[in-house]
N, C-alpha and C. Protein backbone atom coordinates (compact mmCIF):
# COMPACT_ATOMS: atom_id res chain seq x y z
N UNK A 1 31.09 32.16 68.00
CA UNK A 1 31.76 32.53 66.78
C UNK A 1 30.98 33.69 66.14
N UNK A 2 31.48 34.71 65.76
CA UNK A 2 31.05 36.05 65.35
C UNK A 2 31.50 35.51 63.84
N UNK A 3 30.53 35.93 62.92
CA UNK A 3 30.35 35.91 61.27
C UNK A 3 29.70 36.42 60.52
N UNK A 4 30.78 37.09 59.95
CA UNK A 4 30.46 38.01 58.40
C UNK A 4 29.55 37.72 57.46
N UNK A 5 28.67 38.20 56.98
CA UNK A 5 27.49 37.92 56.28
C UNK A 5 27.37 39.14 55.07
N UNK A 6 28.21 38.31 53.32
CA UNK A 6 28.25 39.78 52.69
C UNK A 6 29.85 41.03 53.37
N UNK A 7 28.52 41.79 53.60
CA UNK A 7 29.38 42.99 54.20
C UNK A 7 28.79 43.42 55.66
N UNK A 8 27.72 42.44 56.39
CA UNK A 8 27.45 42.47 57.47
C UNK A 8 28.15 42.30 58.63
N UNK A 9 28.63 42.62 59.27
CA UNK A 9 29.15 42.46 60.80
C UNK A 9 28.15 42.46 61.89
N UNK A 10 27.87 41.72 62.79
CA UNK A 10 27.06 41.64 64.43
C UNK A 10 27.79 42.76 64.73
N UNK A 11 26.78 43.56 65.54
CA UNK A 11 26.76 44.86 66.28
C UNK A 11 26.71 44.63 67.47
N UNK A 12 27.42 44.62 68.56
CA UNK A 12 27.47 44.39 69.75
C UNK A 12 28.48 45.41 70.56
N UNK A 13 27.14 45.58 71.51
CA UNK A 13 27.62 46.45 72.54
C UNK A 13 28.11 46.06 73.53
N UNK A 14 28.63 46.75 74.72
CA UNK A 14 29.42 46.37 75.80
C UNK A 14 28.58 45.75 76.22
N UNK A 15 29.81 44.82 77.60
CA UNK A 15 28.95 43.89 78.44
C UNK A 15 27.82 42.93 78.39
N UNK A 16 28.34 42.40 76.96
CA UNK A 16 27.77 41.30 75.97
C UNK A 16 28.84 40.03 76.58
N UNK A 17 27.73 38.66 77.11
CA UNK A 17 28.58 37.74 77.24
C UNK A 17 28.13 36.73 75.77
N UNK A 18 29.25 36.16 75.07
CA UNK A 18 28.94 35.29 74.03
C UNK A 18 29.37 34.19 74.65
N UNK A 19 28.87 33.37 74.73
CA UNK A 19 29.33 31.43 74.69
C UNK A 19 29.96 31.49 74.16
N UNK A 20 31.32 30.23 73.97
CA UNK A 20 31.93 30.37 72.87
C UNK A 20 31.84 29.33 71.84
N UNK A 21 30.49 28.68 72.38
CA UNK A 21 30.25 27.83 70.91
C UNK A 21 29.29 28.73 70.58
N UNK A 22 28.70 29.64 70.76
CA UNK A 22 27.45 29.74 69.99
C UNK A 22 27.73 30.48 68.22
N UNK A 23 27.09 30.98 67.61
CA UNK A 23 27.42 31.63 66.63
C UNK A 23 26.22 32.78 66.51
N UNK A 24 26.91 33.94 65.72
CA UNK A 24 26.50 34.70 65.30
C UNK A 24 26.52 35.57 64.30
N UNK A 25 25.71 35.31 63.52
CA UNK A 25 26.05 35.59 62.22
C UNK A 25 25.28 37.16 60.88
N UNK A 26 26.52 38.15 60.90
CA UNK A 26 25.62 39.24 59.84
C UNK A 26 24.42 40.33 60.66
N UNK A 27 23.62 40.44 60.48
CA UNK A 27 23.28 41.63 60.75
C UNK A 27 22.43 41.52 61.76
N UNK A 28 23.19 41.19 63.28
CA UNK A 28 22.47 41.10 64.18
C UNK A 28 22.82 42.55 65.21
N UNK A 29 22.32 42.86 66.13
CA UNK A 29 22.42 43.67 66.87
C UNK A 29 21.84 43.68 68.58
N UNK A 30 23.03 43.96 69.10
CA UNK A 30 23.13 43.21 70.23
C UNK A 30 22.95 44.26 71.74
N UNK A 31 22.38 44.60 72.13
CA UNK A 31 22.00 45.86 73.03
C UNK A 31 23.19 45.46 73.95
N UNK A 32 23.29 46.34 75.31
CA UNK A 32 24.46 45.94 76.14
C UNK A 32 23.83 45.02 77.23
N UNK A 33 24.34 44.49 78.27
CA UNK A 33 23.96 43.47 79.26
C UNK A 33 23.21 42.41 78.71
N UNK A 34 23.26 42.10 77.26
CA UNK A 34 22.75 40.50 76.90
C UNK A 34 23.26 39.12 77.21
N UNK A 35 23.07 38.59 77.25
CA UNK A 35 23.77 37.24 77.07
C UNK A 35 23.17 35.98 76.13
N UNK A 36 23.91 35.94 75.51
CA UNK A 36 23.73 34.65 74.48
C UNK A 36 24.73 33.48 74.42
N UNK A 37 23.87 32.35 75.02
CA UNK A 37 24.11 31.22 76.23
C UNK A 37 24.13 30.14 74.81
N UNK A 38 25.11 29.09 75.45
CA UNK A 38 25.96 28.03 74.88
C UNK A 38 25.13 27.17 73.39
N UNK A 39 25.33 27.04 72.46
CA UNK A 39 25.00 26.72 71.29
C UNK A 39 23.51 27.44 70.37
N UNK A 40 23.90 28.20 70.84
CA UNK A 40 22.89 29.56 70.12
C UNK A 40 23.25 29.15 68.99
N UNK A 41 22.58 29.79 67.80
CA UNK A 41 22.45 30.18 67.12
C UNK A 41 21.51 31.78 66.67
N UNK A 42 22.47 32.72 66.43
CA UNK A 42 21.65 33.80 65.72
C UNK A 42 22.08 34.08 64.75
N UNK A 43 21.09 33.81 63.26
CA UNK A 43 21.24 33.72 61.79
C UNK A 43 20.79 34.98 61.19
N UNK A 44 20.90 35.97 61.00
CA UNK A 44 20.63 37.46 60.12
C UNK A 44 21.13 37.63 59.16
N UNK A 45 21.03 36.66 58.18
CA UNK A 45 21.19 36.72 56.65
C UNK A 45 20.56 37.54 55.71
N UNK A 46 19.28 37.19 55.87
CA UNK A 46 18.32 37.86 55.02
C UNK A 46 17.63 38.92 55.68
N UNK A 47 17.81 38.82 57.08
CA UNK A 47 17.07 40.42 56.88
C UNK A 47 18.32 41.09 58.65
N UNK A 48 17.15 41.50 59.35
CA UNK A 48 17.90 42.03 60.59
C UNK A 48 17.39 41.28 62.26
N UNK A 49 18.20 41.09 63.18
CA UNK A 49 17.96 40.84 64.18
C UNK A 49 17.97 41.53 65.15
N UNK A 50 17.42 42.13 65.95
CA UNK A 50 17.52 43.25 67.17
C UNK A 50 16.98 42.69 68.10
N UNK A 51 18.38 42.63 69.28
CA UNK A 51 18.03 42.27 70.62
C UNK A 51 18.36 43.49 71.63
N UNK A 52 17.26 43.44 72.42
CA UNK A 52 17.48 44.41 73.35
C UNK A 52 18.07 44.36 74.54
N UNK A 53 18.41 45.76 75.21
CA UNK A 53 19.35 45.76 76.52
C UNK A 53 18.78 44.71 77.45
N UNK A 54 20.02 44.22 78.06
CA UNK A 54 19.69 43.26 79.05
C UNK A 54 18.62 41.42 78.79
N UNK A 55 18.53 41.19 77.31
CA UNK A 55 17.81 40.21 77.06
C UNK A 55 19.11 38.98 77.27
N UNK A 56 18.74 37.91 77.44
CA UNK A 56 19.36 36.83 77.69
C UNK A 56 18.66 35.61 76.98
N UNK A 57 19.60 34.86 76.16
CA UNK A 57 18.98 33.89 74.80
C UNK A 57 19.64 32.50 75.32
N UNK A 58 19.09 31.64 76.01
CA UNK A 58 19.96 30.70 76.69
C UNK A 58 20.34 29.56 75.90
N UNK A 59 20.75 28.21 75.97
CA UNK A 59 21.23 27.63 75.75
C UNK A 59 20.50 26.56 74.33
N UNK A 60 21.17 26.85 73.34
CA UNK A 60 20.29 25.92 72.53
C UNK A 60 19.07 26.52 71.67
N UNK A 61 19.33 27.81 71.76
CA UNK A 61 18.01 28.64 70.80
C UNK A 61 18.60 28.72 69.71
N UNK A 62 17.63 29.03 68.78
CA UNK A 62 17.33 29.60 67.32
C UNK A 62 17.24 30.61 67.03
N UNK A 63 17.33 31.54 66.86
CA UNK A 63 16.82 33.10 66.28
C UNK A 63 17.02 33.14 64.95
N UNK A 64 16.11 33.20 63.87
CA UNK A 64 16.32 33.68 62.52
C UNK A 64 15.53 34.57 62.15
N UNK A 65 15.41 35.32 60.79
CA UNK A 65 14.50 35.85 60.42
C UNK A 65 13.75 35.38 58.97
N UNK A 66 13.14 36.37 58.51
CA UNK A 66 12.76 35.90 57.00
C UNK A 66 12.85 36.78 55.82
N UNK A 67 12.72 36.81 55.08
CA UNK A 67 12.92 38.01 53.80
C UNK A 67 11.72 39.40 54.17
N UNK A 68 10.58 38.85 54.78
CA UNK A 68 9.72 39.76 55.12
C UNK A 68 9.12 40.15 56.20
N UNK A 69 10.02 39.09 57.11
CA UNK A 69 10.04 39.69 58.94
C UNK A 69 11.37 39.33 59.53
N UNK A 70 11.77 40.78 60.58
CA UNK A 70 13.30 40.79 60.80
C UNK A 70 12.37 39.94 62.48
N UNK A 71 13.55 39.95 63.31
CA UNK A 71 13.45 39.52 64.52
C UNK A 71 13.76 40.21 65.19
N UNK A 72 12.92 41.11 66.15
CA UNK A 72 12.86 41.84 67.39
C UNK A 72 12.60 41.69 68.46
N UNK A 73 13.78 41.51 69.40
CA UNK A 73 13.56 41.30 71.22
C UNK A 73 14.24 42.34 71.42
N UNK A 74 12.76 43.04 72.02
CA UNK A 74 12.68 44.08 72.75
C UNK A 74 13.66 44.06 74.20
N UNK A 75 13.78 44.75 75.33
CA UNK A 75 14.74 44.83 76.14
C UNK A 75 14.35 43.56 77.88
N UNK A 76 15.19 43.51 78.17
CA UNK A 76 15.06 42.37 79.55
C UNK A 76 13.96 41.50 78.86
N UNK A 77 14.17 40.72 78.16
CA UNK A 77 13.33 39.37 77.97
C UNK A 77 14.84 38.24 78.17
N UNK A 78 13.80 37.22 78.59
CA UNK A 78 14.23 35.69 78.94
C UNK A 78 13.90 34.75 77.75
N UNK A 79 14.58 34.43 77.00
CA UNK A 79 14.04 33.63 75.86
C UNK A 79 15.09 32.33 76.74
N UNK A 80 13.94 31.38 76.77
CA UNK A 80 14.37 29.62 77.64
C UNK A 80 14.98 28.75 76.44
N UNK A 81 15.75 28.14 77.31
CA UNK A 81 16.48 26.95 76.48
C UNK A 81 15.48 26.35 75.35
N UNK A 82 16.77 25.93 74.11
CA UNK A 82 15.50 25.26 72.85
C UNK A 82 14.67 26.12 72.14
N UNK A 83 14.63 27.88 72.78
CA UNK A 83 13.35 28.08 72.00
C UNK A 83 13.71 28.48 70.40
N UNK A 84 12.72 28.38 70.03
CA UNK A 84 12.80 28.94 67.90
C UNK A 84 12.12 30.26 67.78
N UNK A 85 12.87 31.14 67.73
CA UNK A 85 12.25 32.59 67.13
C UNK A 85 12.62 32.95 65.52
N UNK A 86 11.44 33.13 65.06
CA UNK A 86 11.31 32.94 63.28
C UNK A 86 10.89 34.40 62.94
N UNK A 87 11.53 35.79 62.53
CA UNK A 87 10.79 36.41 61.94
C UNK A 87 9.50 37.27 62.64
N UNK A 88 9.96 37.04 64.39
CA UNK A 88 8.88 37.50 64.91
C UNK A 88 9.00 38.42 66.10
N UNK A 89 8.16 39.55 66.79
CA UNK A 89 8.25 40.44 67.67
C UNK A 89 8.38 40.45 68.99
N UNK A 90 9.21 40.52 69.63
CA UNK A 90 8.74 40.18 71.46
C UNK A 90 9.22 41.44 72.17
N UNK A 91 7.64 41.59 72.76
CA UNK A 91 7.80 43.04 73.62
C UNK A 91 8.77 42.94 74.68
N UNK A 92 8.91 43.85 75.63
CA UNK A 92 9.55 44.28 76.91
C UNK A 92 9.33 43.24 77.88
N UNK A 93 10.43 42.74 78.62
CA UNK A 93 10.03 42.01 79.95
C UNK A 93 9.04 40.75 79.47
N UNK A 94 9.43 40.05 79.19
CA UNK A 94 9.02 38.74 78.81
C UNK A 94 9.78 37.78 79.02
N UNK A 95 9.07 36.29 79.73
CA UNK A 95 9.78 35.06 79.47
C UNK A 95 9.08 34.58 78.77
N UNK A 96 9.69 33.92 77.56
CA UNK A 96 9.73 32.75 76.69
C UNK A 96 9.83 31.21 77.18
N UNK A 97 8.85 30.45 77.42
CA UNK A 97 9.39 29.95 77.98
C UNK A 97 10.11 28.75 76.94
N UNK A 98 11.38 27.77 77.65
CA UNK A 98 11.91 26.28 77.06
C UNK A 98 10.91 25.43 75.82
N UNK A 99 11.92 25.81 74.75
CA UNK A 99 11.08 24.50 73.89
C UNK A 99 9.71 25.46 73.00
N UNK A 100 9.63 26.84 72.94
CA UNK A 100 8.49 27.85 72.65
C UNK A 100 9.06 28.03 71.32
N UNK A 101 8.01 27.80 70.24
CA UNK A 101 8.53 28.34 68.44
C UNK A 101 7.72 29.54 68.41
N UNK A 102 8.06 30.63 67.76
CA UNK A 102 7.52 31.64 67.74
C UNK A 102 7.64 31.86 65.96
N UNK A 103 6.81 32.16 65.14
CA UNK A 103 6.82 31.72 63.80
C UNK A 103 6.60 33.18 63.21
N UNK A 104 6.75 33.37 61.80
CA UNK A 104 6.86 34.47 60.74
C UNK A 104 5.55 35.59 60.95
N UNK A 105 6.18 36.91 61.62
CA UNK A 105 4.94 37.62 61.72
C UNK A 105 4.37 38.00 63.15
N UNK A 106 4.32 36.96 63.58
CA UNK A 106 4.18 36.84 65.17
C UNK A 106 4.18 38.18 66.19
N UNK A 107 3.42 38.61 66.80
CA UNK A 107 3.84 40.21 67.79
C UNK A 107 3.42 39.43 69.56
N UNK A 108 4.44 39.33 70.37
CA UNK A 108 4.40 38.69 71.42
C UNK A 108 4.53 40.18 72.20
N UNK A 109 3.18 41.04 72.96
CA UNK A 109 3.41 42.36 73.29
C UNK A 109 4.49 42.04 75.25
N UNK A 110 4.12 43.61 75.29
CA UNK A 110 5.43 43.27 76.80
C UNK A 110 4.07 42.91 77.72
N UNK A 111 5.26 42.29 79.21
CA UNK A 111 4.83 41.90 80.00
C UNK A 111 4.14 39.98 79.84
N UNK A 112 4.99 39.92 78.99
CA UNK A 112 4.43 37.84 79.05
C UNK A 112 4.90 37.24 79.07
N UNK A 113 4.07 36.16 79.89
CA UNK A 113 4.52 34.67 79.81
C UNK A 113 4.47 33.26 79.18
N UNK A 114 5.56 33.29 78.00
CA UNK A 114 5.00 32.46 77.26
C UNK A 114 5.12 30.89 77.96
N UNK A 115 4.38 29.77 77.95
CA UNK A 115 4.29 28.69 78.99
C UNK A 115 5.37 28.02 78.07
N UNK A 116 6.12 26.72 78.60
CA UNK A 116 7.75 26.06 78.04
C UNK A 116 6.47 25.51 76.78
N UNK A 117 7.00 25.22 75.83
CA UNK A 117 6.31 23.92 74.57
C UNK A 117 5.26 24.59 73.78
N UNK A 118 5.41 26.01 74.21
CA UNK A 118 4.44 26.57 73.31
C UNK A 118 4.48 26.67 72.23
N UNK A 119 3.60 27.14 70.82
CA UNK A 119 3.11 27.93 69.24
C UNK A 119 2.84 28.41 69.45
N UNK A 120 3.66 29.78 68.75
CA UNK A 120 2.43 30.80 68.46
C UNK A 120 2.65 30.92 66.92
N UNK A 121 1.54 30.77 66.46
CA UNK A 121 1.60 30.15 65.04
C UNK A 121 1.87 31.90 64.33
N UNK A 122 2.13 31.95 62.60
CA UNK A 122 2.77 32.99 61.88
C UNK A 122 1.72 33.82 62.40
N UNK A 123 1.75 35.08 62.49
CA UNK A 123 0.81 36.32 61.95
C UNK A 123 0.20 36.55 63.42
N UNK A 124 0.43 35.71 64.38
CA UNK A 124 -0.56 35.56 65.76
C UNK A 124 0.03 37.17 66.91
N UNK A 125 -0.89 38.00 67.24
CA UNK A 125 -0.46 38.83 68.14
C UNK A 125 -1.10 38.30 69.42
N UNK A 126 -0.26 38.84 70.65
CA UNK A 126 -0.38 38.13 71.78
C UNK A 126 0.09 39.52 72.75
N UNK A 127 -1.29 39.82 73.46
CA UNK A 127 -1.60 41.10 74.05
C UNK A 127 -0.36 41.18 75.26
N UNK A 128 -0.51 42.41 75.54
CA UNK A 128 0.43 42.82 76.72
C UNK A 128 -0.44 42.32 78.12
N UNK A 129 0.83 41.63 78.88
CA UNK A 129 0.73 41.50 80.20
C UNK A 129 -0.42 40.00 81.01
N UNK A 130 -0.28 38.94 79.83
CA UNK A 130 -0.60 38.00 79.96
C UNK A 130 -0.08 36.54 79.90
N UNK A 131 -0.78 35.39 80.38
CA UNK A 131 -0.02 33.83 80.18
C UNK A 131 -0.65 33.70 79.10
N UNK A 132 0.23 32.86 77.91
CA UNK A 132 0.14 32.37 77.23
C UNK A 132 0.47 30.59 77.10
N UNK A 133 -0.04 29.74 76.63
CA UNK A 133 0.50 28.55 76.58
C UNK A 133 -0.66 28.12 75.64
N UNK A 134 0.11 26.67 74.86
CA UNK A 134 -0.32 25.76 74.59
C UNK A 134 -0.34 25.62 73.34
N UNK A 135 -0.40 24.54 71.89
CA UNK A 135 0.59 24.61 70.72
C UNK A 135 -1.06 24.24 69.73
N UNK A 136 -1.70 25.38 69.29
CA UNK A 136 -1.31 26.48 69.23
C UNK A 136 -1.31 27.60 70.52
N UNK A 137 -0.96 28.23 71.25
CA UNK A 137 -0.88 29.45 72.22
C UNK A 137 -2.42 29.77 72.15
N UNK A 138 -3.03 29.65 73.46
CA UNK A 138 -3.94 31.10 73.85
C UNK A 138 -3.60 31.47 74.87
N UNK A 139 -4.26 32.91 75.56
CA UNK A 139 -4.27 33.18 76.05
C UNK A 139 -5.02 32.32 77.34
N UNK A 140 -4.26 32.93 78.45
CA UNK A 140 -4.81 31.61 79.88
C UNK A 140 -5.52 32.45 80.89
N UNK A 141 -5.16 33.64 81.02
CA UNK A 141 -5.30 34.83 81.93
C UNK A 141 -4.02 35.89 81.96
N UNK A 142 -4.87 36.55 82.86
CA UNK A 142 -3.55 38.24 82.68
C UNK A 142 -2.62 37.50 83.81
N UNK A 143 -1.40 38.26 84.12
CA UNK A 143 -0.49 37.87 84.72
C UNK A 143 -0.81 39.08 85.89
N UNK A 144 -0.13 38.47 87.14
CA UNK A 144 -0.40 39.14 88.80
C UNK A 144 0.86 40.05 88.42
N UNK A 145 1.20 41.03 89.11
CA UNK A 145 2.24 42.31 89.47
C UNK A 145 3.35 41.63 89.61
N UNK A 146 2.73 40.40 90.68
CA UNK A 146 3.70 39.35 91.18
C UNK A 146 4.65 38.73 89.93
N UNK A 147 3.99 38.10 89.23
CA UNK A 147 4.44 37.50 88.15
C UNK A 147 5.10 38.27 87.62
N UNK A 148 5.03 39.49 86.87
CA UNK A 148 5.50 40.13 85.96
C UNK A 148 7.09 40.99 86.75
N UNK A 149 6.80 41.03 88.01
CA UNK A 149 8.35 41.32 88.94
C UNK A 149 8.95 39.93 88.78
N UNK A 150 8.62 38.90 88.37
CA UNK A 150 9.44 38.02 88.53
C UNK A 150 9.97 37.79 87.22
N UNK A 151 9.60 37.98 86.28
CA UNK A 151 10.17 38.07 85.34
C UNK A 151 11.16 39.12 85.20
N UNK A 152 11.60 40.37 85.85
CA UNK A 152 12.42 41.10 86.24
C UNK A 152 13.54 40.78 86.71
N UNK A 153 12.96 39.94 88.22
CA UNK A 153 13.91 39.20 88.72
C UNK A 153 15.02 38.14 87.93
N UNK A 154 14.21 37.69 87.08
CA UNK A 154 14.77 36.50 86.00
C UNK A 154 16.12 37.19 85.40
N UNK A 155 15.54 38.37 84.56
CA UNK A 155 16.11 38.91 83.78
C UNK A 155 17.97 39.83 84.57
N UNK A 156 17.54 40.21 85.49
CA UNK A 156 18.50 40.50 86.82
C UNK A 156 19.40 39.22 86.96
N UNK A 157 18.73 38.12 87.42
CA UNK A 157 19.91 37.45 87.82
C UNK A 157 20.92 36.84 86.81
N UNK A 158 19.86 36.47 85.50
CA UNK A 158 21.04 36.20 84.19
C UNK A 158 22.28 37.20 83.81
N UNK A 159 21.70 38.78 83.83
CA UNK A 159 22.67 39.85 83.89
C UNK A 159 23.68 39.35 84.58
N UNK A 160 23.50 38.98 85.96
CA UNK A 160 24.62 38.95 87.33
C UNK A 160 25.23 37.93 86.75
N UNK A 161 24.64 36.25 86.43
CA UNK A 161 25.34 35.62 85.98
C UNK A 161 26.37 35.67 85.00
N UNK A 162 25.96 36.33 83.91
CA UNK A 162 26.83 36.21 82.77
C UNK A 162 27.84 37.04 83.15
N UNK A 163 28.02 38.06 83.96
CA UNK A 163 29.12 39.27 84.40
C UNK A 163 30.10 38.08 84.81
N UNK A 164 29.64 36.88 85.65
CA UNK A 164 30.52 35.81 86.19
C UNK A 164 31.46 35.54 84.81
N UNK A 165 31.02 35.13 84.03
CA UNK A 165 31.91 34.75 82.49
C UNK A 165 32.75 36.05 82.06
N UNK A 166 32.25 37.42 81.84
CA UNK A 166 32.73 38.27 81.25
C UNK A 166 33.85 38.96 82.02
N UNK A 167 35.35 38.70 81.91
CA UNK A 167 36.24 39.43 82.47
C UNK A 167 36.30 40.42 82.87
N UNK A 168 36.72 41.39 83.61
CA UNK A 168 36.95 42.96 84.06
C UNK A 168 36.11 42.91 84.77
C-alpha cells in the first residue's frame, strides 16, 4: 500500500517490486531494481527515507526515521527478514543480517556483514568491509573478497527474483 503523508508521495522508480501487503508511507524514495518484500513497513513521516538502486528489504522489516536522522540505504544492500532500521546509515553492498536493529544515528560503512540478531546501538559507526555481530555489535574481523562477492551475489539473485513478481 503506497501512502500520502501531508503532501508527501513515495518516489519510486522503475522496476520496483512492492508486496502487496507491505506499506509505504510519505517521503520515501525508492532507487530502481529494489524490492520491498511482504509486510514491510517503510514509515517517512518525519523526516526522509532513501533506498538505493538494487537494495532489497525482505519480509517483515521496519524502516523508520527520526526528527534528527533520515534513513539511508545506500545501493545493492540485503536488509534480512525482521530487521529494524531507525534513523540510521548503511553503506554500499551490505547484508543485514535477520532479526538486526540498527538504532538513531548509526553509520553501517560499505562492504558488511551484519551477523542475524544483531545491535548496533544509536550513534555507533561500523567501518567499511567488515563482520559485525553481536547485541551490542563489534567488530569480528574484516571480511575475505570471497565474502564480500557474495554479498553481490545475494543482491543479484533478489533482483532476478523479484523481476519473477513484476509483470512485463
Amino acid at each position: 500500500m503506497i501512502v500520502l503523508y501531508k503532501q508527501y508521495k513515495p518516489n519510486i522508480e522503475k522496476n520496483v517490486f512492492i508486496a502487496e501487503n507491505s506499506t509505504i508511507i510519505g517521503r520515501c524514495f525508492i532507487g530502481e531494481d529494489c524490492s520491498i518484500w511482504y509486510n514491510t513497513v517503510l514509515r517517512a513521516d518525519v523526516n526522509e527515507i532513501q533506498i538505493g538502486t538494487g537494495t532489497n528489504i525482505q519480509d517483515g522489516c521496519i524502516v523508520h526515521c527520526d526528527r534528527e536522522y533520515k534513513t539511508s540505504i545506500e545501493g545493492n544492500v540485503t536488509v534480512g527478514h525482521n530487521a529494524i532500521l531507525h534513523g540510521c546509515t548503511i553503506g554500499r553492498n551490505c547484508l543485514i543480517g535477520m532479526g538486526t536493529t540498527i538504532l538513531d544515528g548509526a553509520t553501517v560503512g560499505d562492504n558488511v556483514i551484519v551477523g542475524a540478531n544483531s545491535l548496533i546501538t544509536a550513534g555507533k559507526t561500523i567501518p567499511s568491509g567488515v563482520l559485525v555481530m553481536g547485541s551490542p555489535a563489534k567488530v569480528v574481523r574484516e571480511l575475505t573478497p570471497e565474502e564480500i562477492e557474495g554479498i553481490r551475489h545475494s543482491v543479484e539473485g533478489y533482483i532476478k527474483l523479484s523481476k519473477e513478481y513484476v509483470p512485463g
